[in-house]
PDB file of N, CA and C in Angstrom:
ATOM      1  N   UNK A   1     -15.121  -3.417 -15.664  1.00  0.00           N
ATOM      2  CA  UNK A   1     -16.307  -3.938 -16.314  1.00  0.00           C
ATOM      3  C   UNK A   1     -16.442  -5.417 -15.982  1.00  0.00           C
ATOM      4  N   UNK A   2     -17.293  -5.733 -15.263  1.00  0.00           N
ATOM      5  CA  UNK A   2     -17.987  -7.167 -15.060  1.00  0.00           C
ATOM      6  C   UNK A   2     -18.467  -7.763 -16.365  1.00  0.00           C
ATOM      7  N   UNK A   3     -17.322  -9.132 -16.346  1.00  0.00           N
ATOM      8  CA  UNK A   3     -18.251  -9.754 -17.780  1.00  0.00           C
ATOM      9  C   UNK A   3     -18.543 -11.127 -17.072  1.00  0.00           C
ATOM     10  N   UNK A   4     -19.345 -11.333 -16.080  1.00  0.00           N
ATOM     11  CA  UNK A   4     -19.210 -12.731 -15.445  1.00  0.00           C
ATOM     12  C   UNK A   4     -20.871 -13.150 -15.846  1.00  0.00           C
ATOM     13  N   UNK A   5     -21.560 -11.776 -16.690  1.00  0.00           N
ATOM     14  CA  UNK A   5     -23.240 -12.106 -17.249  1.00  0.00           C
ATOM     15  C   UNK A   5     -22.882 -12.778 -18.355  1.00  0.00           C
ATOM     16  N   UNK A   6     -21.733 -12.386 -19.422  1.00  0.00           N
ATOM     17  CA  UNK A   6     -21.719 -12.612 -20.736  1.00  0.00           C
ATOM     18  C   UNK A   6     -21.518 -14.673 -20.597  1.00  0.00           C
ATOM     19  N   UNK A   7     -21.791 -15.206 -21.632  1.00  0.00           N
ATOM     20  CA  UNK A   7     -21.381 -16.551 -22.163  1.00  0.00           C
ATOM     21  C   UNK A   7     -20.620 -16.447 -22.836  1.00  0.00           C
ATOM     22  N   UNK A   8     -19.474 -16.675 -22.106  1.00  0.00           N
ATOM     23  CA  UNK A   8     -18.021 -17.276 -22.826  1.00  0.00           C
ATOM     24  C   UNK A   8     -17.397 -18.706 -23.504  1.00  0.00           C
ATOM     25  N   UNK A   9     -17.222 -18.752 -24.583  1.00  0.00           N
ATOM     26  CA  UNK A   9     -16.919 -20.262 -24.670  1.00  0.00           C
ATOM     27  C   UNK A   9     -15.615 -20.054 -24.175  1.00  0.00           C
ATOM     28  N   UNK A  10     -15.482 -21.848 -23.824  1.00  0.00           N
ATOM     29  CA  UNK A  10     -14.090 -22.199 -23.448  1.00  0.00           C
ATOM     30  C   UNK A  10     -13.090 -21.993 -23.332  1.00  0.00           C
ATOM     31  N   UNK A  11     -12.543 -21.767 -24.522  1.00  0.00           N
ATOM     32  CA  UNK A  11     -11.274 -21.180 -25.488  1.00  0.00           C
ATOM     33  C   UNK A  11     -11.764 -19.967 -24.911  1.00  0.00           C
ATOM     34  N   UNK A  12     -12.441 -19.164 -25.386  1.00  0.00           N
ATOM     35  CA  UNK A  12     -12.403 -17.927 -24.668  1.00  0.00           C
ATOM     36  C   UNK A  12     -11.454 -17.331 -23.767  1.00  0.00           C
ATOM     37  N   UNK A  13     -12.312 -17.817 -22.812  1.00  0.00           N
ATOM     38  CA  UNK A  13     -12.575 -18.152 -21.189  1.00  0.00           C
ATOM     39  C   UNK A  13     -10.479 -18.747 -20.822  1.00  0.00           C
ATOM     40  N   UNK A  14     -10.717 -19.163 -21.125  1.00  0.00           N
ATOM     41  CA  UNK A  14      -9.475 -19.717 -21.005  1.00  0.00           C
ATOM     42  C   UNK A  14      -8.427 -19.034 -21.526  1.00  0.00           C
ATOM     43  N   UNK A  15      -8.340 -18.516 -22.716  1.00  0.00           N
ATOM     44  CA  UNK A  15      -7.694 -17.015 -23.116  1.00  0.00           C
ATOM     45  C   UNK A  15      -7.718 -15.909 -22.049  1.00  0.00           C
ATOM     46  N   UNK A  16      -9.010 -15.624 -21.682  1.00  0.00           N
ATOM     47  CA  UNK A  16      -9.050 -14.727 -20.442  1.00  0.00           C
ATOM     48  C   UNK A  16      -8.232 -14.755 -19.050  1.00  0.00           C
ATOM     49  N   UNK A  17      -8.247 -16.096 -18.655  1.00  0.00           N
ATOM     50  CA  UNK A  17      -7.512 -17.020 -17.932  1.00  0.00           C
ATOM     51  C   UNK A  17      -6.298 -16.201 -17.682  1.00  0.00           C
ATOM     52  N   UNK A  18      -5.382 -16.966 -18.570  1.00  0.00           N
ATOM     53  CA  UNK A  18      -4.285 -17.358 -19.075  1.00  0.00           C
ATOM     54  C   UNK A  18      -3.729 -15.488 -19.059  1.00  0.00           C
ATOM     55  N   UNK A  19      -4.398 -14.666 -19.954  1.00  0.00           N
ATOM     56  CA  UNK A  19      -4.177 -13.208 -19.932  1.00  0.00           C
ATOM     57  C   UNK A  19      -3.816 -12.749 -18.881  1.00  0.00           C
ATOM     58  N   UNK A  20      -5.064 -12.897 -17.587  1.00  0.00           N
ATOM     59  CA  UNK A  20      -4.888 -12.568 -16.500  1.00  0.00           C
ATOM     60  C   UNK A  20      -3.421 -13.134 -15.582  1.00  0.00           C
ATOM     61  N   UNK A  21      -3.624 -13.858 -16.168  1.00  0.00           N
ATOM     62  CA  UNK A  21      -2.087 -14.718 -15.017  1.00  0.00           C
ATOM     63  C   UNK A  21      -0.976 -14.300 -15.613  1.00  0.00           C
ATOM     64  N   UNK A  22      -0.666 -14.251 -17.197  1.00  0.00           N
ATOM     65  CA  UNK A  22       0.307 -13.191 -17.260  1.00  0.00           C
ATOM     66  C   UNK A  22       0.476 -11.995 -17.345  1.00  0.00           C
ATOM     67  N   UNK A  23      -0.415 -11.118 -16.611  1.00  0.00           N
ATOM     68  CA  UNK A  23      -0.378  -9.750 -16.339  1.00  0.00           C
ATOM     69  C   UNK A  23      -0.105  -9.978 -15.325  1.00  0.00           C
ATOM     70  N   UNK A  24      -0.458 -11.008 -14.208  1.00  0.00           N
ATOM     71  CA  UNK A  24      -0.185 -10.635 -12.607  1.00  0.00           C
ATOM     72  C   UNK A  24       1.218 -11.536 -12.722  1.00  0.00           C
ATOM     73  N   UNK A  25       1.929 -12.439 -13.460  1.00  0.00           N
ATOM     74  CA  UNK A  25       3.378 -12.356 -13.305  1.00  0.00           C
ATOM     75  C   UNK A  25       4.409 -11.161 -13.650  1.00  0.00           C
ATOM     76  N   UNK A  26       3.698 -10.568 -15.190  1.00  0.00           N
ATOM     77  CA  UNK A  26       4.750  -9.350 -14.930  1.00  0.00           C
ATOM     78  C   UNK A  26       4.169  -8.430 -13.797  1.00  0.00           C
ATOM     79  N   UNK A  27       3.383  -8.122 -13.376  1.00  0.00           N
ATOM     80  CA  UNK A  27       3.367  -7.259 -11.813  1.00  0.00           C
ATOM     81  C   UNK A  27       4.236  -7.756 -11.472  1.00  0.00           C
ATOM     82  N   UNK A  28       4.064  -9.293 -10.977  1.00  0.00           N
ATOM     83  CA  UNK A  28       5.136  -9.238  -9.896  1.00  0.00           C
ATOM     84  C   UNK A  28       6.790  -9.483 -10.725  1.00  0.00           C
ATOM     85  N   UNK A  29       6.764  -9.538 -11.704  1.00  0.00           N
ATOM     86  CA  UNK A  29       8.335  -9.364 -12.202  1.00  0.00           C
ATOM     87  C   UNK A  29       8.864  -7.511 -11.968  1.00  0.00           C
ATOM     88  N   UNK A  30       7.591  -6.882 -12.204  1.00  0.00           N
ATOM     89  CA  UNK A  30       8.119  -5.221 -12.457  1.00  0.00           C
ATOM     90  C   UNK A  30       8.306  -5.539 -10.195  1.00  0.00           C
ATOM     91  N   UNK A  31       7.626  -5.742  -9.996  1.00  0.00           N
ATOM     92  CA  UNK A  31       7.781  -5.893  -8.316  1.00  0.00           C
ATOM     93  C   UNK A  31       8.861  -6.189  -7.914  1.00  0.00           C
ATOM     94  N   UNK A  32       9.054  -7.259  -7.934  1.00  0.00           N
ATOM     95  CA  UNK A  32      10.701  -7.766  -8.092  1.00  0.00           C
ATOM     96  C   UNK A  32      11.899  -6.901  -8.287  1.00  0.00           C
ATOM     97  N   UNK A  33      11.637  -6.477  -9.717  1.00  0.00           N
ATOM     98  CA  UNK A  33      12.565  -5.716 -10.211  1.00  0.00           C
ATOM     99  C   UNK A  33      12.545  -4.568  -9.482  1.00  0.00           C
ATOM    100  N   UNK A  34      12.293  -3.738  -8.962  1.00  0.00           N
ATOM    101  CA  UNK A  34      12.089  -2.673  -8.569  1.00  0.00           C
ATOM    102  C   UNK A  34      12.050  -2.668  -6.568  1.00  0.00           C
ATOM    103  N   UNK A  35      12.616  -3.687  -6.582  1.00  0.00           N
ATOM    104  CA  UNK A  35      12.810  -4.426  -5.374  1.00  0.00           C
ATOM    105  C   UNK A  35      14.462  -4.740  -5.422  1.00  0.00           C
ATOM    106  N   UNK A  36      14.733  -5.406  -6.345  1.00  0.00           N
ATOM    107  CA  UNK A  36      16.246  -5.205  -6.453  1.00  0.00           C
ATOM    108  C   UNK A  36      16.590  -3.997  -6.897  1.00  0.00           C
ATOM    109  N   UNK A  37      16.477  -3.175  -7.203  1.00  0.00           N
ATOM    110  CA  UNK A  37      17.130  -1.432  -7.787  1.00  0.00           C
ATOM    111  C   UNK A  37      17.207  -0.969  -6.115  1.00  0.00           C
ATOM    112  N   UNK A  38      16.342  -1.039  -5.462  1.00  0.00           N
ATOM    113  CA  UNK A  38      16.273  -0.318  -3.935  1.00  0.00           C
ATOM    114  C   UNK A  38      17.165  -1.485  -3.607  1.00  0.00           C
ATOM    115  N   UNK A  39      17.327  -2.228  -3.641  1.00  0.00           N
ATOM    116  CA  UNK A  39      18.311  -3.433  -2.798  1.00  0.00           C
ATOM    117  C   UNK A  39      19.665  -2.793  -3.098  1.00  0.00           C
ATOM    118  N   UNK A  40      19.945  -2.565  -4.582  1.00  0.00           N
ATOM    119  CA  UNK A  40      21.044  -2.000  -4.978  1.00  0.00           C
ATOM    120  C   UNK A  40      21.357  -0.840  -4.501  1.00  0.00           C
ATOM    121  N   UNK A  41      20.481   0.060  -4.477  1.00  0.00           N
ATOM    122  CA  UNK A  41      21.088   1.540  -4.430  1.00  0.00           C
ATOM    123  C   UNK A  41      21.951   1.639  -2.973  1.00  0.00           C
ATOM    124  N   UNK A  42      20.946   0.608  -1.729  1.00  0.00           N
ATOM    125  CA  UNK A  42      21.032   0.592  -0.331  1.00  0.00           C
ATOM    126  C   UNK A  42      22.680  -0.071  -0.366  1.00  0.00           C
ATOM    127  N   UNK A  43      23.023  -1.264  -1.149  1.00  0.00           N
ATOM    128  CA  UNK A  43      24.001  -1.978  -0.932  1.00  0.00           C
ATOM    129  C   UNK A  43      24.908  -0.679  -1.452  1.00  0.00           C
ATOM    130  N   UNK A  44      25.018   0.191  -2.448  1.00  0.00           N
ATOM    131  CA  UNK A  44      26.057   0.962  -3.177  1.00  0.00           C
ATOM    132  C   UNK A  44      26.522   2.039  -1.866  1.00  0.00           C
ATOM    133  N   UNK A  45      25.576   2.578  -0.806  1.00  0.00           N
ATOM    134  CA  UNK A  45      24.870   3.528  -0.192  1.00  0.00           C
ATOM    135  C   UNK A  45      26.295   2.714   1.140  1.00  0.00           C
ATOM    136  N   UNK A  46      25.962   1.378   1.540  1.00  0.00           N
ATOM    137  CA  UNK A  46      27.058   0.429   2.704  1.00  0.00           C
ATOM    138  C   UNK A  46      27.827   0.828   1.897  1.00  0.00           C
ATOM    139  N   UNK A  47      28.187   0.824   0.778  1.00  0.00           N
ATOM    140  CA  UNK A  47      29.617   0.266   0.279  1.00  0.00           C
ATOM    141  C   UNK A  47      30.278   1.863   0.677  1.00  0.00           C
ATOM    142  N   UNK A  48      29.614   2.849   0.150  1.00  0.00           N
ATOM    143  CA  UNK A  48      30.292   3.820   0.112  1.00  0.00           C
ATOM    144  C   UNK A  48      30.610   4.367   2.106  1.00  0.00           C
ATOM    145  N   UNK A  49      29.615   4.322   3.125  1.00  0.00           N
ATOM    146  CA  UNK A  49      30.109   4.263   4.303  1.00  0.00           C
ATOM    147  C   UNK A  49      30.799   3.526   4.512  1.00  0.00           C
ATOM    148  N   UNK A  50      31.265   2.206   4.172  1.00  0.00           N
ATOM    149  CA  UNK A  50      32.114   1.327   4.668  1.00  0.00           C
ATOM    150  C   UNK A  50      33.071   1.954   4.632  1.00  0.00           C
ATOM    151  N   UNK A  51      33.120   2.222   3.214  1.00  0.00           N
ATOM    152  CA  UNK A  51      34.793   2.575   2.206  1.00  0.00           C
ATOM    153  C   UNK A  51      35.436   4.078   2.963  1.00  0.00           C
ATOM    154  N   UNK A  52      34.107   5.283   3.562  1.00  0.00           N
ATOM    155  CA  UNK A  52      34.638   6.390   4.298  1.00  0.00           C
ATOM    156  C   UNK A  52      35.308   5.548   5.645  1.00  0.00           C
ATOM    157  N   UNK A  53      34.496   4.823   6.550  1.00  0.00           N
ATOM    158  CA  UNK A  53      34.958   4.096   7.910  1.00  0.00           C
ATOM    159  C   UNK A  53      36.605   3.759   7.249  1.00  0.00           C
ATOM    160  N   UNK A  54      36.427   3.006   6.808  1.00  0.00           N
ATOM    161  CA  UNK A  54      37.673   2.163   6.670  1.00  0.00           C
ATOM    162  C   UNK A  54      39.342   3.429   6.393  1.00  0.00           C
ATOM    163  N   UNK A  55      38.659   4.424   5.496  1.00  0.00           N
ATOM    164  CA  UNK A  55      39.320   5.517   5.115  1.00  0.00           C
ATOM    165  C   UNK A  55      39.945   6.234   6.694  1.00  0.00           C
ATOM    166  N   UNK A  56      38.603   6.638   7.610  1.00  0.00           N
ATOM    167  CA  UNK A  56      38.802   7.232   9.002  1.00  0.00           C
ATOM    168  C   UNK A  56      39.618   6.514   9.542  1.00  0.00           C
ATOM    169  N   UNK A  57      39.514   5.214   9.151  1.00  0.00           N
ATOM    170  CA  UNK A  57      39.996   4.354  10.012  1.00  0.00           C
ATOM    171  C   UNK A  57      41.786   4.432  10.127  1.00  0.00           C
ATOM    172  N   UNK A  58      41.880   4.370   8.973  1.00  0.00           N
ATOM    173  CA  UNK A  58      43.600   3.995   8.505  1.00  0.00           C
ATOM    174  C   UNK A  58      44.162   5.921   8.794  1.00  0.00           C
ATOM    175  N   UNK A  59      43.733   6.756   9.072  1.00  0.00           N
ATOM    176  CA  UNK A  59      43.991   8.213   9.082  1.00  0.00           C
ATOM    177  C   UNK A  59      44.049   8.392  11.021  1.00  0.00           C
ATOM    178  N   UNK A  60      43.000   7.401  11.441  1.00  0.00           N
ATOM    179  CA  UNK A  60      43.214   7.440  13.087  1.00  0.00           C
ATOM    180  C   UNK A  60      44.827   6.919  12.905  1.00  0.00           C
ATOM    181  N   UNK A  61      44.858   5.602  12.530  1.00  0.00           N
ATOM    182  CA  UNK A  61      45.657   4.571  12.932  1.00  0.00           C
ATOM    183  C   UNK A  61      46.859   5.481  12.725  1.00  0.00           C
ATOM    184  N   UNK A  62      47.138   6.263  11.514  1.00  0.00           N
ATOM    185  CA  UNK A  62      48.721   7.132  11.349  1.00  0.00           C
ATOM    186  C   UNK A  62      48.555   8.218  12.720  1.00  0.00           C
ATOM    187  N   UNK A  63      47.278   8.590  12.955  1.00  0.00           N
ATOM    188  CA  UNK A  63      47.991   9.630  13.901  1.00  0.00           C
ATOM    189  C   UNK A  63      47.992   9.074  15.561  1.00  0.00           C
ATOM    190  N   UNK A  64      47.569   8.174  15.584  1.00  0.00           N
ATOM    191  CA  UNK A  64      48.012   7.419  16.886  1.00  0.00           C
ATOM    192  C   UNK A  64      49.219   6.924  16.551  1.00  0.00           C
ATOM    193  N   UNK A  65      49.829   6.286  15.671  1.00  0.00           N
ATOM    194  CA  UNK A  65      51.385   5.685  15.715  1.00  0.00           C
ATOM    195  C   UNK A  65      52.021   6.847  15.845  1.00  0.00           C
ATOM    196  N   UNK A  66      51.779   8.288  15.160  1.00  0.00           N
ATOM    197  CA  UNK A  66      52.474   9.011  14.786  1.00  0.00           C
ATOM    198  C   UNK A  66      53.083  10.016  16.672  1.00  0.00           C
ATOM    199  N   UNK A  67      51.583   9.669  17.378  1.00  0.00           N
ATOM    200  CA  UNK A  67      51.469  10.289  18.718  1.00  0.00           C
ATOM    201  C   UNK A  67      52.340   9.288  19.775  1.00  0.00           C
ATOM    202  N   UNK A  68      52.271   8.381  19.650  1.00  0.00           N
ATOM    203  CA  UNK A  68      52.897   7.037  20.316  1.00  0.00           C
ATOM    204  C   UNK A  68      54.482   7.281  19.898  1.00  0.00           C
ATOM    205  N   UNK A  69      54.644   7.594  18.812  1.00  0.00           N
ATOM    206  CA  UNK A  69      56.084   7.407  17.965  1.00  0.00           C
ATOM    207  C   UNK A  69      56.590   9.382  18.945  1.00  0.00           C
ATOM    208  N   UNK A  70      55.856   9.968  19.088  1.00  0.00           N
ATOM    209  CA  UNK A  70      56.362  11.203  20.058  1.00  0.00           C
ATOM    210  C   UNK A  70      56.484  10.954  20.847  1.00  0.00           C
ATOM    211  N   UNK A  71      55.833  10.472  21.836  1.00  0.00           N
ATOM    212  CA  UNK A  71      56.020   9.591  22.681  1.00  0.00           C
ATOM    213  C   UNK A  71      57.204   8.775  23.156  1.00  0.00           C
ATOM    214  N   UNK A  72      57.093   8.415  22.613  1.00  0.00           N
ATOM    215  CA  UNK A  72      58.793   7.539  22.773  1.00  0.00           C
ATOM    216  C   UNK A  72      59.850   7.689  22.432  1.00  0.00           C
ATOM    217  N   UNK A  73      59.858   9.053  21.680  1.00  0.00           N
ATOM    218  CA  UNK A  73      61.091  10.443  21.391  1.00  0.00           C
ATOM    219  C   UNK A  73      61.041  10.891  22.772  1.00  0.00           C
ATOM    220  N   UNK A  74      60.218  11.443  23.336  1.00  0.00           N
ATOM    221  CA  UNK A  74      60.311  12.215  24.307  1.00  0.00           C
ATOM    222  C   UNK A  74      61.046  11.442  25.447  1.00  0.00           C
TER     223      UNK A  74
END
């Protein structure tokens, strides 16, 4: 609804203002917020591939010593 016919006093007007600008900060606070939750989930998402890599990692490393260590029995 267009009220840019009506005569607003000041105070009004300025109430209107003021309304508007804090509706478009919480937008952008819910924006934000909901900007870090996806930031998070992605960082939880690395953590948990890291934590498998690192897991593969140390399970290579025993069975190469373990192949090396036959190795040098033989």
């Amino acid at each position: 609804m267009r009220l840019d016919h009506l005569l607003l006093s000041p105070d009004l007007a300025g109430r209107l203002v003021a309304a508007n600008g804090t509706a478009e900060v919480n937008n952008s606070i819910i924006s934000v917020s909901q900007a870090s939750d996806a930031a998070s989930k992605a960082t939880a998402k690395m953590l948990e591939a890291a934590n498998g890599l690192s897991a593969q990692s140390d399970q290579l490393k025993a069975e190469v010593q373990g192949f090396l260590g036959s190795l040098h029995a033989a």
